[in-house]
C-alpha atoms as a PDB file:
ATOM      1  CA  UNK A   1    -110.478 -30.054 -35.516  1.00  0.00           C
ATOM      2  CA  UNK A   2    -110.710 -33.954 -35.242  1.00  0.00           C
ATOM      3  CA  UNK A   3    -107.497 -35.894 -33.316  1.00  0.00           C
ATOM      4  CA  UNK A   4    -106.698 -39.100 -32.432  1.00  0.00           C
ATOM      5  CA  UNK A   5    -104.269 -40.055 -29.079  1.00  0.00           C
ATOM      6  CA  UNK A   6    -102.889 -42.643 -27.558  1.00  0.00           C
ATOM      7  CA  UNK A   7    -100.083 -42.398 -24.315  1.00  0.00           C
ATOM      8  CA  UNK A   8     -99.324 -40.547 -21.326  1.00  0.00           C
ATOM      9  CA  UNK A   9     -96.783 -40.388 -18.697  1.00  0.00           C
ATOM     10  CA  UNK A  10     -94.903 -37.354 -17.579  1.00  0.00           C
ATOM     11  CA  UNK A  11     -93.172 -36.241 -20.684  1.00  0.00           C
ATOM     12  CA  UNK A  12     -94.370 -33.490 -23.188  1.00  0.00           C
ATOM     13  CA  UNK A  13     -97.276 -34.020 -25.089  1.00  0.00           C
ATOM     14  CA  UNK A  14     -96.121 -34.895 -29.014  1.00  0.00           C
ATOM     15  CA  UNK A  15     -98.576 -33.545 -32.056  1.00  0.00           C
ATOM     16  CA  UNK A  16     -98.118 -34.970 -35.615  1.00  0.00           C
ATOM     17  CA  UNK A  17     -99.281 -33.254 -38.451  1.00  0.00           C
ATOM     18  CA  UNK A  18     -99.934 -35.736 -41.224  1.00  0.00           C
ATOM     19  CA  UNK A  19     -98.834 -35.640 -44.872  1.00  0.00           C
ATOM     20  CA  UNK A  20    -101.414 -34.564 -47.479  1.00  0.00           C
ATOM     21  CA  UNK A  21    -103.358 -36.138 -49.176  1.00  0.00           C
ATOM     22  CA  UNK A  22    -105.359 -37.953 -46.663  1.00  0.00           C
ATOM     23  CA  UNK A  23    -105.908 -37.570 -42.527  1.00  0.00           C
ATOM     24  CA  UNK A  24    -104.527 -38.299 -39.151  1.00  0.00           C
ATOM     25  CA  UNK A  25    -105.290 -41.570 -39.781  1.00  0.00           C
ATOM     26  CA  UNK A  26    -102.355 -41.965 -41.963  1.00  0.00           C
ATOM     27  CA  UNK A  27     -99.953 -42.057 -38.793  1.00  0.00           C
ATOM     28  CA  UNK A  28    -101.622 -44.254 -36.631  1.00  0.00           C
ATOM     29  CA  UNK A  29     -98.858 -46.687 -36.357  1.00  0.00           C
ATOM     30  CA  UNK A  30     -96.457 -43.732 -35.251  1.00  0.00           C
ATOM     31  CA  UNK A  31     -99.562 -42.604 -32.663  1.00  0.00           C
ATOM     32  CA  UNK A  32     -99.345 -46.268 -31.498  1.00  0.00           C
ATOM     33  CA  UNK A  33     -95.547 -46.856 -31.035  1.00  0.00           C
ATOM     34  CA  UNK A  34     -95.109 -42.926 -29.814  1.00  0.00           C
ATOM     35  CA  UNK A  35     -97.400 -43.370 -27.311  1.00  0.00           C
ATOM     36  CA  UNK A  36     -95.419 -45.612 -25.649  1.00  0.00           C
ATOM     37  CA  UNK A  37     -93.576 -43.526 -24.162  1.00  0.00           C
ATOM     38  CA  UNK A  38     -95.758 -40.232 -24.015  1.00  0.00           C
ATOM     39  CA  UNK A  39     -98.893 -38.574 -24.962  1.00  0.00           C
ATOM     40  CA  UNK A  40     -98.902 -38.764 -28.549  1.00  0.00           C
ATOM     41  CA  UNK A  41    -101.976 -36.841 -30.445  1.00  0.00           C
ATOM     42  CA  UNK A  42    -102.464 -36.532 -34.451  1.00  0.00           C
ATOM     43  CA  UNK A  43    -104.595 -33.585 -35.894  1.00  0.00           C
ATOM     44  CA  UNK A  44    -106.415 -33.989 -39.166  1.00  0.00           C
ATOM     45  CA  UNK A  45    -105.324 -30.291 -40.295  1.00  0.00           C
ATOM     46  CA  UNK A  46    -108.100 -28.244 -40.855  1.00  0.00           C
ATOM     47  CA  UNK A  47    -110.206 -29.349 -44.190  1.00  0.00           C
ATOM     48  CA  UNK A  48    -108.767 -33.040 -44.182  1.00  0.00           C
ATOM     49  CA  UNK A  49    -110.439 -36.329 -42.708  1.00  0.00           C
ATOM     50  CA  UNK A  50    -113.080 -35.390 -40.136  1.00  0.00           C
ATOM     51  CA  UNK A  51    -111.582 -31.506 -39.870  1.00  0.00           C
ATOM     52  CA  UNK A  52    -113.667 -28.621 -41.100  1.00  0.00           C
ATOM     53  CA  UNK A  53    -112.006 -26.250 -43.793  1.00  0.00           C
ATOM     54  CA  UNK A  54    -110.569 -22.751 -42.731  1.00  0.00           C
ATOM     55  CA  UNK A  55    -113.129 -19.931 -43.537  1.00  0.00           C
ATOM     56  CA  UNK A  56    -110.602 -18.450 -45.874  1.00  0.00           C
ATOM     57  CA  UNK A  57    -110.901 -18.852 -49.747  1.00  0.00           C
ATOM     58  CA  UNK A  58    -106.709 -19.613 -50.310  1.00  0.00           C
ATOM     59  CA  UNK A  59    -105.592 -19.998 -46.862  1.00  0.00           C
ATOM     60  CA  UNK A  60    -101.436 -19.947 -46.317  1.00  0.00           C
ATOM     61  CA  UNK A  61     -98.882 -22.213 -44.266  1.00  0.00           C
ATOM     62  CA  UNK A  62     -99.634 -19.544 -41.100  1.00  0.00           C
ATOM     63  CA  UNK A  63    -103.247 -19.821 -41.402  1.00  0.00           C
ATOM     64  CA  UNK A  64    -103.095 -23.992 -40.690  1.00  0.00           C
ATOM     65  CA  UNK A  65    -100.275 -23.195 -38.222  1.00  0.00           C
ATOM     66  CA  UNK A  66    -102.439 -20.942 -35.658  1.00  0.00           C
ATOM     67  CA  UNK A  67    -105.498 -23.305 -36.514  1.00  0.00           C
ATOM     68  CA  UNK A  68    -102.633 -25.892 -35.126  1.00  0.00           C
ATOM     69  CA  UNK A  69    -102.450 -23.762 -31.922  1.00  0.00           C
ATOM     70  CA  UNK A  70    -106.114 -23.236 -31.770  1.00  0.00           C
ATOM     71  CA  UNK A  71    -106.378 -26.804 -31.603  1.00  0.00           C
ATOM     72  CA  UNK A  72    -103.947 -26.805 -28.586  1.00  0.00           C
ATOM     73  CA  UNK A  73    -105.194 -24.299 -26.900  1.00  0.00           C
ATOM     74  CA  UNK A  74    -108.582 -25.973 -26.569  1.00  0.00           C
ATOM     75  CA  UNK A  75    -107.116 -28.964 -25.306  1.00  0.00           C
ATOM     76  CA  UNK A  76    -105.460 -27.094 -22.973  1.00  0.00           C
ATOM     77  CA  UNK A  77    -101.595 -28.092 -23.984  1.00  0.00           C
ATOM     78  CA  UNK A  78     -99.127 -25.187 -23.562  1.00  0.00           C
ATOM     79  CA  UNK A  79     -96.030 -26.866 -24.304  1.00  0.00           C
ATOM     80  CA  UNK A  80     -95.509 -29.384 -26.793  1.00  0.00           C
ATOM     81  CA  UNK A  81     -92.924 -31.333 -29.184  1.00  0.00           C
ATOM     82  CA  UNK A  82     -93.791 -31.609 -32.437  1.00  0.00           C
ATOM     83  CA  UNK A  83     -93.688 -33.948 -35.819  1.00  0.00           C
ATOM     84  CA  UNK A  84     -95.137 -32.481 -39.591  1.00  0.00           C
ATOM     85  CA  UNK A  85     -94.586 -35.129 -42.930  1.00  0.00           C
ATOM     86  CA  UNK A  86     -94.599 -33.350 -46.139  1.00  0.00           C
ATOM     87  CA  UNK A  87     -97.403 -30.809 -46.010  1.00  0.00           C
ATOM     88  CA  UNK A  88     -97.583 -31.342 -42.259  1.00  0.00           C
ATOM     89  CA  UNK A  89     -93.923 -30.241 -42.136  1.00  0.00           C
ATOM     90  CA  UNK A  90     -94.242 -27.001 -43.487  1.00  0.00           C
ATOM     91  CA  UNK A  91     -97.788 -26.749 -41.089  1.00  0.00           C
ATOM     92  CA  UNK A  92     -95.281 -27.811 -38.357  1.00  0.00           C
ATOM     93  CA  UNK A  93     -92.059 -25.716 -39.239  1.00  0.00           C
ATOM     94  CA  UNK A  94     -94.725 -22.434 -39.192  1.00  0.00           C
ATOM     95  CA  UNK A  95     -96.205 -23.766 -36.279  1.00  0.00           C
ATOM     96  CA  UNK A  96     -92.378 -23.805 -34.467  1.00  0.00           C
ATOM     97  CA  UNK A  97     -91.409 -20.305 -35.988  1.00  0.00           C
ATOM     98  CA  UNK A  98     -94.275 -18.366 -34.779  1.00  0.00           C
ATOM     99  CA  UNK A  99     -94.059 -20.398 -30.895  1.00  0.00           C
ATOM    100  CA  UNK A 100     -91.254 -21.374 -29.892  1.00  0.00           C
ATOM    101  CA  UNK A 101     -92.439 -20.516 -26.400  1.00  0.00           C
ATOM    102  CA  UNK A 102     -94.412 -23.187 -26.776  1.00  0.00           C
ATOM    103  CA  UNK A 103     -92.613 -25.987 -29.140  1.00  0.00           C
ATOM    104  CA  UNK A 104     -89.760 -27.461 -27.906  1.00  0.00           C
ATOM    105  CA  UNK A 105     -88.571 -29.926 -30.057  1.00  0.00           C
ATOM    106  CA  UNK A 106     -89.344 -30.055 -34.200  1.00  0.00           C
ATOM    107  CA  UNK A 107     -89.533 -32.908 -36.170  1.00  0.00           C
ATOM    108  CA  UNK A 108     -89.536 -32.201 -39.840  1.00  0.00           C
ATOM    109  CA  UNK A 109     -89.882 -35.616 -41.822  1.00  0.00           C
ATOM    110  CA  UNK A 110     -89.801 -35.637 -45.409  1.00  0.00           C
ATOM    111  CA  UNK A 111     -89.527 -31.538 -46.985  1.00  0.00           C
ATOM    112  CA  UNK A 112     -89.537 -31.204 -50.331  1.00  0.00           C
ATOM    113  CA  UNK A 113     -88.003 -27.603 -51.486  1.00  0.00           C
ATOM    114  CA  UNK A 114     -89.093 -26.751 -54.837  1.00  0.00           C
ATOM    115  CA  UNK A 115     -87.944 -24.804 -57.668  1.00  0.00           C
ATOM    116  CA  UNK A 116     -90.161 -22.187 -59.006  1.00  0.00           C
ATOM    117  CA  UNK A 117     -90.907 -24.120 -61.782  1.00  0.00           C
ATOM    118  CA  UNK A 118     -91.760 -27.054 -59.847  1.00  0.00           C
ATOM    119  CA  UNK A 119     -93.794 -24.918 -57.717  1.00  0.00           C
ATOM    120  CA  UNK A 120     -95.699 -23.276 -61.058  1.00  0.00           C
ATOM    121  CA  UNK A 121     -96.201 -27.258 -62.148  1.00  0.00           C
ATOM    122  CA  UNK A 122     -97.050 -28.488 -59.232  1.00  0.00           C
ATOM    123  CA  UNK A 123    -100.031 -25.498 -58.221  1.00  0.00           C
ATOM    124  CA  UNK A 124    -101.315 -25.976 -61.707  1.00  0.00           C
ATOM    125  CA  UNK A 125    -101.432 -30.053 -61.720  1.00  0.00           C
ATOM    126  CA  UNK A 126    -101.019 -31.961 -58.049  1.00  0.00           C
ATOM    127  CA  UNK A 127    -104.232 -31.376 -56.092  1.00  0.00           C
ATOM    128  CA  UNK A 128    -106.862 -30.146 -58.509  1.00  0.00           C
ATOM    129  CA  UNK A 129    -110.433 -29.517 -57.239  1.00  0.00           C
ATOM    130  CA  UNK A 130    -113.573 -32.157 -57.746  1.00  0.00           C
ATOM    131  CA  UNK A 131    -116.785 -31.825 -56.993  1.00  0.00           C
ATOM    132  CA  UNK A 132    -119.418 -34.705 -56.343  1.00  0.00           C
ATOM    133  CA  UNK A 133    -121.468 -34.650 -59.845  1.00  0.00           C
ATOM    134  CA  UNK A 134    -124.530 -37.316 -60.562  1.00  0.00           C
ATOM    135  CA  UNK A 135    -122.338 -39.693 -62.089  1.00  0.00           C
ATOM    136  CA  UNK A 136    -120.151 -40.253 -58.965  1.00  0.00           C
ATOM    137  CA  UNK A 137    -116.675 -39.603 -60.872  1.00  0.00           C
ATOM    138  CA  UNK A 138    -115.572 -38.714 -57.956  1.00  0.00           C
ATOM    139  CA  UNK A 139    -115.348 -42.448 -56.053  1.00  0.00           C
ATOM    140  CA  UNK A 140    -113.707 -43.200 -59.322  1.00  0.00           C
ATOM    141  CA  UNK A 141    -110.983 -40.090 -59.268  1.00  0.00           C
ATOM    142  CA  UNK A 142    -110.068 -40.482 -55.539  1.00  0.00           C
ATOM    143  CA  UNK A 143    -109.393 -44.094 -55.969  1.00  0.00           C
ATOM    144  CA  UNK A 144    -107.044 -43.847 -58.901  1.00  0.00           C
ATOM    145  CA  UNK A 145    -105.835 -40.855 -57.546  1.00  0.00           C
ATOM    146  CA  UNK A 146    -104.525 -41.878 -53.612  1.00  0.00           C
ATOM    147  CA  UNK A 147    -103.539 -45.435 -55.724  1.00  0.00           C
ATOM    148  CA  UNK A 148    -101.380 -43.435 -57.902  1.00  0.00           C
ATOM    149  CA  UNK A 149     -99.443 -41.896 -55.590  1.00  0.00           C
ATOM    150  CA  UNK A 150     -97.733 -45.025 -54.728  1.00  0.00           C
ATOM    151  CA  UNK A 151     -97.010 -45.507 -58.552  1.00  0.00           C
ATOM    152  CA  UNK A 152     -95.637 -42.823 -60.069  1.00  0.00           C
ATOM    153  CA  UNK A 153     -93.932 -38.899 -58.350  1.00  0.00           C
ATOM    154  CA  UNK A 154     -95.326 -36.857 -58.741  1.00  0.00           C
ATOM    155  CA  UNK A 155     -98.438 -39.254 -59.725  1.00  0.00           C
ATOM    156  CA  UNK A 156     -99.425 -37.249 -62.357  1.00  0.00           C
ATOM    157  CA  UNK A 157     -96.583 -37.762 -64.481  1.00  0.00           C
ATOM    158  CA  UNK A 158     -97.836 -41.619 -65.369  1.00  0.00           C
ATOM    159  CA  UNK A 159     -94.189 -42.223 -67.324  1.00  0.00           C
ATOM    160  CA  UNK A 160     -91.310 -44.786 -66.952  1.00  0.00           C
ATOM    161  CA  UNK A 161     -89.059 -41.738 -65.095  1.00  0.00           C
ATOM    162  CA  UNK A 162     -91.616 -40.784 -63.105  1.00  0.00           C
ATOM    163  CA  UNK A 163     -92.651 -44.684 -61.920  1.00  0.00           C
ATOM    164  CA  UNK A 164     -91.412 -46.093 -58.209  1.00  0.00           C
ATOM    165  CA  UNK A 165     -90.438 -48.726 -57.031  1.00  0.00           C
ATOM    166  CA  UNK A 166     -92.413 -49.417 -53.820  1.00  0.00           C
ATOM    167  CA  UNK A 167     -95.478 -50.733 -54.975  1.00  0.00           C
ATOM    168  CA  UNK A 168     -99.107 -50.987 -53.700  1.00  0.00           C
ATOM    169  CA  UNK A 169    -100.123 -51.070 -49.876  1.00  0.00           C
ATOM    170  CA  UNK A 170    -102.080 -53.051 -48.909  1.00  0.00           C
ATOM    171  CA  UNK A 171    -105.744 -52.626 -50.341  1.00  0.00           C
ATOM    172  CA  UNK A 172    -107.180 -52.012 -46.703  1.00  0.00           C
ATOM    173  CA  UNK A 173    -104.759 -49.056 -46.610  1.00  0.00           C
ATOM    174  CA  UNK A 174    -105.317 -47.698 -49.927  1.00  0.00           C
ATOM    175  CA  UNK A 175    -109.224 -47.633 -49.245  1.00  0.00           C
ATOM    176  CA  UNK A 176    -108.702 -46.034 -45.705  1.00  0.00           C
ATOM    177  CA  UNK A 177    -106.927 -43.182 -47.502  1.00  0.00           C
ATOM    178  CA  UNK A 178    -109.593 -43.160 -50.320  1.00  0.00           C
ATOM    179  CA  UNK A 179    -112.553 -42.660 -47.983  1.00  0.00           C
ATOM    180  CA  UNK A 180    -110.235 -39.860 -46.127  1.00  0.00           C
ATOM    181  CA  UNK A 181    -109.436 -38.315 -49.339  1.00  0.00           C
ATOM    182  CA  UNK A 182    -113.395 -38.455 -50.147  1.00  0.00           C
ATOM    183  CA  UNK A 183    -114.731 -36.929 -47.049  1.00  0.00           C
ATOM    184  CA  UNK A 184    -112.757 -33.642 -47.242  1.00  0.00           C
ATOM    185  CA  UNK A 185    -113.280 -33.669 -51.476  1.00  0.00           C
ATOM    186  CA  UNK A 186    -114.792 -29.960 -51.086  1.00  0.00           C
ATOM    187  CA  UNK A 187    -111.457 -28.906 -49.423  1.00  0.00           C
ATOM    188  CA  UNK A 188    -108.331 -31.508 -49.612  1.00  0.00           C
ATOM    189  CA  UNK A 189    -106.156 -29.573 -51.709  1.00  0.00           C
ATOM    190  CA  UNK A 190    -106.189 -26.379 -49.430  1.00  0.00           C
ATOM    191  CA  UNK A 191    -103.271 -27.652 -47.695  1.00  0.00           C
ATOM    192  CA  UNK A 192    -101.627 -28.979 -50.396  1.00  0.00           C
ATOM    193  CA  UNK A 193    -101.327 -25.665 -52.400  1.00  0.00           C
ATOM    194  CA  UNK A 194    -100.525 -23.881 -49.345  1.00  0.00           C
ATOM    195  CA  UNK A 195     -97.092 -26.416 -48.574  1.00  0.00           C
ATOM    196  CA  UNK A 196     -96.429 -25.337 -52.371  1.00  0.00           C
ATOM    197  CA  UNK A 197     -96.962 -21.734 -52.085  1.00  0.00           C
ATOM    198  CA  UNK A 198     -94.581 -22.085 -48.311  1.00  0.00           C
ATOM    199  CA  UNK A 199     -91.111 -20.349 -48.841  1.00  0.00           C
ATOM    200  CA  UNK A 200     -89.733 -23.415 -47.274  1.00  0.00           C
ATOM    201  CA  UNK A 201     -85.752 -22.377 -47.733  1.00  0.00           C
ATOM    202  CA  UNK A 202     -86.712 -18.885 -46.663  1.00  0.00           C
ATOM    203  CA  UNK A 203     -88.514 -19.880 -43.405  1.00  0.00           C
ATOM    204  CA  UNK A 204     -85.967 -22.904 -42.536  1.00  0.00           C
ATOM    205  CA  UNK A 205     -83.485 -20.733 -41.016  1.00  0.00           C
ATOM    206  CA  UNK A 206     -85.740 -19.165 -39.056  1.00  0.00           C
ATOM    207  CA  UNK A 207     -86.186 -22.241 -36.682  1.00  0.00           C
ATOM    208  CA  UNK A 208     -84.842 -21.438 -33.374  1.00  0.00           C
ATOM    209  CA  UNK A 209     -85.954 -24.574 -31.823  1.00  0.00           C
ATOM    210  CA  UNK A 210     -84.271 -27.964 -31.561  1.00  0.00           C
ATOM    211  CA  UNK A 211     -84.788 -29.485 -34.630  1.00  0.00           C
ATOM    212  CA  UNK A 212     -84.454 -33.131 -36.417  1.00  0.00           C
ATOM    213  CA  UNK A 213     -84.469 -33.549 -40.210  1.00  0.00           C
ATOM    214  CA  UNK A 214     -85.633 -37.170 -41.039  1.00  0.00           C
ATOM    215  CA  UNK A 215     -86.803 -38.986 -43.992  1.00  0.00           C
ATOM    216  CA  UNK A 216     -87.133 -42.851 -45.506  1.00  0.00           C
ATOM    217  CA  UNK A 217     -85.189 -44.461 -48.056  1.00  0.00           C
ATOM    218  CA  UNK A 218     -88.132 -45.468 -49.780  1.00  0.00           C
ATOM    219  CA  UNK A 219     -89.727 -41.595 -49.823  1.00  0.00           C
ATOM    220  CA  UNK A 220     -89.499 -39.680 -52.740  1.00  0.00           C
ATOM    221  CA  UNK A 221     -88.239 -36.474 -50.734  1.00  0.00           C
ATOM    222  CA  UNK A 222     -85.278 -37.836 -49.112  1.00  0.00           C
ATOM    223  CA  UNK A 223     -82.980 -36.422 -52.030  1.00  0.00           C
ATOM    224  CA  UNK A 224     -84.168 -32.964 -49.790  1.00  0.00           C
ATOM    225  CA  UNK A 225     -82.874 -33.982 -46.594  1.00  0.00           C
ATOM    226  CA  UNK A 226     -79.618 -32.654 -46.568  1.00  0.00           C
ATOM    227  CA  UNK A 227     -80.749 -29.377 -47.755  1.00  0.00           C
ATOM    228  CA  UNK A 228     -83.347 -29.443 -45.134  1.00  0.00           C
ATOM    229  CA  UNK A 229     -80.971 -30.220 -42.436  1.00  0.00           C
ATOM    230  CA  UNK A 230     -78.300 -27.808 -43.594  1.00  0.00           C
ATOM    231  CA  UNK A 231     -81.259 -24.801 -43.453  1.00  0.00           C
ATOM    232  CA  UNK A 232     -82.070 -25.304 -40.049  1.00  0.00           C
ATOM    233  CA  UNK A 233     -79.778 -23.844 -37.569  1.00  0.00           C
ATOM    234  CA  UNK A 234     -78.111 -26.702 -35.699  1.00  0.00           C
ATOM    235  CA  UNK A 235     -80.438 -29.356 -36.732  1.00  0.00           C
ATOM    236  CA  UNK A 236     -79.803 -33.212 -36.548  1.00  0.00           C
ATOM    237  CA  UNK A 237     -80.384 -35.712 -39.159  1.00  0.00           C
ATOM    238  CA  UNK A 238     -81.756 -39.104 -39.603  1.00  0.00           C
ATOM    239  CA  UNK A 239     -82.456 -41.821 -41.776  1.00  0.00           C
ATOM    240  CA  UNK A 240     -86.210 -43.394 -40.686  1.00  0.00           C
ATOM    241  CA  UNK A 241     -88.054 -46.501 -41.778  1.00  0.00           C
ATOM    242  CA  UNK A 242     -91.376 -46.077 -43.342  1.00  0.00           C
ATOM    243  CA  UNK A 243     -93.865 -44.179 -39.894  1.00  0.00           C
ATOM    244  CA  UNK A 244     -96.913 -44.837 -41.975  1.00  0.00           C
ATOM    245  CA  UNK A 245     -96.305 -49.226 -40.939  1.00  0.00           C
ATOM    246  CA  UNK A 246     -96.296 -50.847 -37.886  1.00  0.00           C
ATOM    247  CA  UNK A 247     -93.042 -52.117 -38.372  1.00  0.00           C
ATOM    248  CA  UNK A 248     -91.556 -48.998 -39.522  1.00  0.00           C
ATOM    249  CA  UNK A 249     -93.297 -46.542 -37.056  1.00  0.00           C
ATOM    250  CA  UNK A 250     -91.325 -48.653 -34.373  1.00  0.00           C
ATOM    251  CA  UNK A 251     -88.006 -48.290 -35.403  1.00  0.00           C
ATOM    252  CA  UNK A 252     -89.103 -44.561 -36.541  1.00  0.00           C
ATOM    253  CA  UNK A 253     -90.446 -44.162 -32.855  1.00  0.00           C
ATOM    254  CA  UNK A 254     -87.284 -45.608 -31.560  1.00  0.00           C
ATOM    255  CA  UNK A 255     -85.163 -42.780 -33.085  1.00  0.00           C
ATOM    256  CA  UNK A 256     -87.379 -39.899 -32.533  1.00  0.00           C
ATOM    257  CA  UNK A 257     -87.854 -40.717 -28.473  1.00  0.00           C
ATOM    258  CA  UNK A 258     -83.886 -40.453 -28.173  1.00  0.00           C
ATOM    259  CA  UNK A 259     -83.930 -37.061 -29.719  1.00  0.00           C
ATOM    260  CA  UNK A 260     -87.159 -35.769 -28.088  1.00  0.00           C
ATOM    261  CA  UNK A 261     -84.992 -37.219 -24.937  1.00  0.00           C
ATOM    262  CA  UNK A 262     -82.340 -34.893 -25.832  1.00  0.00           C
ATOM    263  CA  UNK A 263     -80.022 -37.538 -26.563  1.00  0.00           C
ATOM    264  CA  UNK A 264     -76.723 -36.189 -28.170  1.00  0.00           C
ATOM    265  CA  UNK A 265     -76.512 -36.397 -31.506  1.00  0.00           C
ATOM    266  CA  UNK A 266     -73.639 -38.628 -32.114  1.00  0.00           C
ATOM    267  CA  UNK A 267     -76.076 -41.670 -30.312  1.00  0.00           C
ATOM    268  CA  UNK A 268     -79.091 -41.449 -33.005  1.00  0.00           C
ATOM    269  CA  UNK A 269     -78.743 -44.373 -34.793  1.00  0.00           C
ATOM    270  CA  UNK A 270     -79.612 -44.409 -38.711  1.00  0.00           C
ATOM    271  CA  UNK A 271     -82.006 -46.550 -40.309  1.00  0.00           C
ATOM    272  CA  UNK A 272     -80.952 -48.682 -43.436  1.00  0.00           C
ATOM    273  CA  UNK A 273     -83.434 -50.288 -45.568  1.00  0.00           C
ATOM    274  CA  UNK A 274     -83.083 -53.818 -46.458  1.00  0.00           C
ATOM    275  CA  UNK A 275     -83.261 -54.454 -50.727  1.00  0.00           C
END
């Protein structure tokens, strides 16, 4: 299992589980402006960026979650806070149900909770396999692909309904997640069709950890967030700017080092957006 840290200091080690598709690599602004105030490490989940694939054929939520603790365990980290975005917040909500011995505070940033139609759509559609083949589709598929997930949600559905508003990153960024997307091609969507097999709203209220529900204006799963937060028991809420930028892993940071502080709840500020 590949990680990247940055930090240190006396406070509890913080692990962020990335959002799929793509790596670690992802949230290395929020590794950068987290680790300002603490040891701050980022996991590729197993069979994304540089981390080998589970030796299970259809491996579930729990299987990445104790793979999560494996990971800890060899780096020799008994206690821990941590962070999961999208599919990393189902990895992470898993991860916080099975040890809460060992995870003290939960960050859940950006849940999406599914109907079972949406589920049905999105198994069948969102993260199909590809295989290399002599004509190198594949450079061509990841590209268009990773690009139109910035375009369109879910990117699949390439209509006027379906099209945001955000636009393109930068193309530095969009070829970093490319070439992430590319190295795991065998195994990518492993994670992704376990988050949509997860039984998020069944598992939720099983959290018995301190827990903050976050999201950005600007992500597609913030119309969840007051679901998410009302399925926790006792959770907090906040409004983020974007972690995956420089700019908005700082004021993201900002928050999320007041509530891994324990700061009451009624002092968490809330991120606007500016339009």
């Amino acid at each position: 299992m590949h990680f990247r840290e940055a930090g240190g200091g006396s406070a509890r080690p913080l692990v962020l589980l990335h959002p799929s598709p793509g790596s670690g690599k992802m949230l290395s602004p929020l590794v950068i402006a987290m680790g300002a105030t603490r040891r701050t490490i980022a996991l590729d989940t197993r069979g994304n960026g540089d981390s080998t694939p589970l030796p299970i054929a259809d491996p579930e939520i729990g299987d990445f979650a104790l793979a999560t603790l494996d990971a800890l365990d060899a780096l020799g980290i008994r206690e821990f806070d941590l962070f999961g975005s999208h599919t990393g917040a189902s990895i992470a909500t898993e991860t916080a149900i099975l040890a809460p011995d060992r995870v003290r505070h939960l960050i859940i940033e950006s849940m999406g909770l599914w109907s079972a139609e949406r589920r049905t759509e999105y198994l069948a559609k969102n993260s199909p396999a590809v295989a290399p083949d002599d004509m190198g589709s594949q450079f061509n598929w990841a590209w268009n692909y990773c690009r139109d997930q910035y375009l369109f949600w879910p990117w699949y559905e390439r209509t006027a309904e379906a099209r945001r508003t955000i636009g393109l990153p930068a193309p530095e960024v969009l070829h970093d997640l490319v070439v992430e997307v590319l190295k795991a091609l065998p195994s990518y969507y492993m994670s992704y069709r376990a988050a949509a097999r997860y039984p998020k709203r069944e598992r939720l209220p099983l959290v018995r950890v301190p827990a903050l529900a976050s999201s950005c204006p600007t992500d597609m799963l913030i119309q969840y967030l007051d679901e998410v937060t009302r399925l926790v028991p006792g959770a907090q809420r906040a409004v983020i700017a974007d972690p995956e930028t420089a700019e908005g892993a700082a004021v993201a940071a900002a928050i999320y080092a007041r509530f891994l502080d324990d700061i009451a709840p009624e002092c968490l500020p809330e991120h606007r957006s500016k339009r």
